[in-house]
C-alpha atoms as a PDB file:
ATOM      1  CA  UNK A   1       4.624 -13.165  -8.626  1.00  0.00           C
ATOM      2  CA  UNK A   2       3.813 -10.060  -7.212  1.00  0.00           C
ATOM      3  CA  UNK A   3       4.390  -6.332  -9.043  1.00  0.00           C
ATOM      4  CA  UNK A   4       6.870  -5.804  -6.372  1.00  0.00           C
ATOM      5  CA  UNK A   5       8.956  -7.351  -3.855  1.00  0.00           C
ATOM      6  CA  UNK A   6      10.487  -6.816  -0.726  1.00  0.00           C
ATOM      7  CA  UNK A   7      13.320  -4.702  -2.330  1.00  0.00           C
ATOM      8  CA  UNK A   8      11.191  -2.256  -4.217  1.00  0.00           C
ATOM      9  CA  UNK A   9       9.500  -0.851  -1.287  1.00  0.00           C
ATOM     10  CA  UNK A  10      10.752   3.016  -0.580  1.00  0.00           C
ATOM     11  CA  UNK A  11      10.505   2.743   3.768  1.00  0.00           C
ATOM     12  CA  UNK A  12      11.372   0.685   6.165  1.00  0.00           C
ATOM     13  CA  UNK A  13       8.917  -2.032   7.919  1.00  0.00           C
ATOM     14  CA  UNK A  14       9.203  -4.886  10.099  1.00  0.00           C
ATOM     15  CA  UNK A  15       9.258  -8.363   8.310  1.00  0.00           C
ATOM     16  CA  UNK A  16       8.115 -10.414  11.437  1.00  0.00           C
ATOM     17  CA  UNK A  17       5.374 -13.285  10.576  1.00  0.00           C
ATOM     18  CA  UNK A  18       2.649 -13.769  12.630  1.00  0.00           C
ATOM     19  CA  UNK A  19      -0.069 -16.140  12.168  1.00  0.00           C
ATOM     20  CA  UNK A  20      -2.542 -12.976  12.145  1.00  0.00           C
ATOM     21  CA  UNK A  21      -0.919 -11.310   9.160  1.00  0.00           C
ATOM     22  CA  UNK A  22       0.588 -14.329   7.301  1.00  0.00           C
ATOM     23  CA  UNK A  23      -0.792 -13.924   3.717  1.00  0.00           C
ATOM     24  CA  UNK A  24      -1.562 -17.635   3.375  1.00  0.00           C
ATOM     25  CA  UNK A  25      -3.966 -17.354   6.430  1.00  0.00           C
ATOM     26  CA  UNK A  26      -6.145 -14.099   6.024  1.00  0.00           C
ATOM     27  CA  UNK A  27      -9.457 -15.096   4.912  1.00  0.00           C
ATOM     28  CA  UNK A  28     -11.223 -12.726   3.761  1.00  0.00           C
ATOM     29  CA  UNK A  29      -9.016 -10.595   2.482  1.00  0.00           C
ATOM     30  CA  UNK A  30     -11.087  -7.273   2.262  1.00  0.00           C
ATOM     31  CA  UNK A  31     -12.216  -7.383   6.005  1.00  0.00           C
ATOM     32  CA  UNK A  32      -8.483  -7.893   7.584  1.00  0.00           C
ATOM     33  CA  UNK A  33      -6.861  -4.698   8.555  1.00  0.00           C
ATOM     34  CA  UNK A  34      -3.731  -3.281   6.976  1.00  0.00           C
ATOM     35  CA  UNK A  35      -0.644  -3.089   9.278  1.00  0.00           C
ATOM     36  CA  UNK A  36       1.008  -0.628   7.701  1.00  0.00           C
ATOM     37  CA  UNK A  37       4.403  -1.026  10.004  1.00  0.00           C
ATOM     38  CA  UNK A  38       4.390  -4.522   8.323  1.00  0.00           C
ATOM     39  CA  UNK A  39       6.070  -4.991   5.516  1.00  0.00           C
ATOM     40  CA  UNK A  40       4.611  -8.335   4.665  1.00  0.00           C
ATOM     41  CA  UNK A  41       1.164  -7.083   4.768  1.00  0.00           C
ATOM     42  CA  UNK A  42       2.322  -3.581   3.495  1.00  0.00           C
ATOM     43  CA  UNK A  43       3.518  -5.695   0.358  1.00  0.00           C
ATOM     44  CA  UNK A  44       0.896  -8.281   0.118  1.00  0.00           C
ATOM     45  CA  UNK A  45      -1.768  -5.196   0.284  1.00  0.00           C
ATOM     46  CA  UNK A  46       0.037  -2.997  -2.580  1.00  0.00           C
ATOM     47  CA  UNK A  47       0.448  -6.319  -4.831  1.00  0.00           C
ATOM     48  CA  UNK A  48      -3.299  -7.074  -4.561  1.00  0.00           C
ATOM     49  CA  UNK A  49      -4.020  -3.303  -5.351  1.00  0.00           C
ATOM     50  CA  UNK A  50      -1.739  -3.576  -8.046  1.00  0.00           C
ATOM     51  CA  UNK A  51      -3.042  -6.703  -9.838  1.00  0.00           C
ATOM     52  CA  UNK A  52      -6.752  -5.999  -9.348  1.00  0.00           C
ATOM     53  CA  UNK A  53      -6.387  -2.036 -11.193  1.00  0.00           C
ATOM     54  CA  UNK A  54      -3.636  -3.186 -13.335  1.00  0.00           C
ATOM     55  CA  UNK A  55      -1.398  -0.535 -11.688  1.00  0.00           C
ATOM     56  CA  UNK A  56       2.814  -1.008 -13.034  1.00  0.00           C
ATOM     57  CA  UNK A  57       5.264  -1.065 -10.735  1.00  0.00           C
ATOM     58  CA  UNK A  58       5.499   2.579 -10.395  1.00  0.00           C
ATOM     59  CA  UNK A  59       2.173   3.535  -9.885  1.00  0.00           C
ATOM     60  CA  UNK A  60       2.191   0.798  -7.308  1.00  0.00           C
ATOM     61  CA  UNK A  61       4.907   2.959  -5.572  1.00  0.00           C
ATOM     62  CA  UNK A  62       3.294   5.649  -5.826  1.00  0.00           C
ATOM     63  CA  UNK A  63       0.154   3.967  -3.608  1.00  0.00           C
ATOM     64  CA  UNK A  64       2.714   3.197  -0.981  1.00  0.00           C
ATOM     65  CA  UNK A  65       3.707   6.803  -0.467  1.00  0.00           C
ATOM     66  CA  UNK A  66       0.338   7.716  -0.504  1.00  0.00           C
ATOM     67  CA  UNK A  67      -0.144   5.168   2.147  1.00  0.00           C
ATOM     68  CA  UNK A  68       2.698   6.243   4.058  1.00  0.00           C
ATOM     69  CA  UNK A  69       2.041  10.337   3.807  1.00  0.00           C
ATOM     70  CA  UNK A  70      -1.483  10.692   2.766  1.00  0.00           C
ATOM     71  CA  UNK A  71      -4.125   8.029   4.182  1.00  0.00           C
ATOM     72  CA  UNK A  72      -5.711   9.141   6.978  1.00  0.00           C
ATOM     73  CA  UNK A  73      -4.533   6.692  10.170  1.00  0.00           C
ATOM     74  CA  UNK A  74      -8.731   6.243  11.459  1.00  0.00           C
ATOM     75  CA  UNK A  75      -8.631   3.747   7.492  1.00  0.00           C
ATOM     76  CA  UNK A  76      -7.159   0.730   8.602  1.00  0.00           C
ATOM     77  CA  UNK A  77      -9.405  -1.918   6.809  1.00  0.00           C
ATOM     78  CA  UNK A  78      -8.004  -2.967   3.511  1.00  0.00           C
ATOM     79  CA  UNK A  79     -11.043  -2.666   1.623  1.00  0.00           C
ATOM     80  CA  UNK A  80     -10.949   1.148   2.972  1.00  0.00           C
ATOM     81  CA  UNK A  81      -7.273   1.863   2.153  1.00  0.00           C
ATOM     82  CA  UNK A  82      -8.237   0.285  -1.096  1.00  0.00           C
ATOM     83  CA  UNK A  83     -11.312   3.034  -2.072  1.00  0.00           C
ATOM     84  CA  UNK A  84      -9.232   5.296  -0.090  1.00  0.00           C
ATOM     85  CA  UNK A  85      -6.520   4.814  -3.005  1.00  0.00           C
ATOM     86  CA  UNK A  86      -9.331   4.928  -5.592  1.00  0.00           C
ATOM     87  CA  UNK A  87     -10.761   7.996  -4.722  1.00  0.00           C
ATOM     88  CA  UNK A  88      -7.594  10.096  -3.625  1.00  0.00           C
ATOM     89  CA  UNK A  89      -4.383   8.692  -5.972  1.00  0.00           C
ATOM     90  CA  UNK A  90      -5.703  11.189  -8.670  1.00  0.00           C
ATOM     91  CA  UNK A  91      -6.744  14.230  -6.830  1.00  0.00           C
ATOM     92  CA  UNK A  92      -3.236  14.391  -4.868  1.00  0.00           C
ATOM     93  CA  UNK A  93      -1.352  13.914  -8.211  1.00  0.00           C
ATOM     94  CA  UNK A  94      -0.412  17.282  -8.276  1.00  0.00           C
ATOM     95  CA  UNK A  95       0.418  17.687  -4.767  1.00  0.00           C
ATOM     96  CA  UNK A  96       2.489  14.420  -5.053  1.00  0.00           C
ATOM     97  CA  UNK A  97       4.529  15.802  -7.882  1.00  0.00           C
ATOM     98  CA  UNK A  98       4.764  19.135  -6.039  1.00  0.00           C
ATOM     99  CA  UNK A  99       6.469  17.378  -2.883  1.00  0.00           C
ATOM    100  CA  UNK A 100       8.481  14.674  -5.301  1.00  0.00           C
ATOM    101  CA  UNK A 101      10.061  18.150  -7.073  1.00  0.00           C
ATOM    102  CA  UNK A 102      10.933  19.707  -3.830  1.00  0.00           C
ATOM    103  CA  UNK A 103      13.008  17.296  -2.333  1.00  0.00           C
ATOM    104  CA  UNK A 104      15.064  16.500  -5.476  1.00  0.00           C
END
């Protein structure tokens, strides 16, 4: 089982299967690209994240709204989004808090 499930994610994505982004088909997983509309591969991309850093739940939210507001849209490989993640989650920490703080 996966850090999260289709309930903890914080925005809304299309669940539709398709042979090309089934998680039981992708092989290999580092060269596929990340849909990040899909909420299958959305989900299947933060849980791999997640297990390989041993991220918690939380932090593994946090890499979702990096995803969604930070990543740059020309990283669409997962293996990018994933050293995107490595090399930006802790220099936008303090940005992240900034715009968590403003809208509460």
């Amino acid at each position: 089982m996966g850090v999260l499930n289709q309930n903890d994610l914080q925005f809304e994505y299309s669940w539709s299967i398709l042979e090309s982004n089934d998680p039981q088909v992708i092989e290999p997983y580092d060269s596929t690209l990340l849909n990040r509309n899909e909420g299958y591969d959305v989900i299947t991309f933060l849980n791999h994240f997640a297990r390989t850093y041993s991220l918690s739940k939380e932090n593994a939210l946090k890499a979702e709204r990096f995803i969604k507001y930070y990543m740059p849209q020309d990283i669409n490989k997962r293996i990018d989004a994933s050293r995107w993640l490595i090399d930006n989650l802790e220099s936008h920490e303090l940005e992240e808090r900034h715009t968590t703080s403003a809208q509460g």
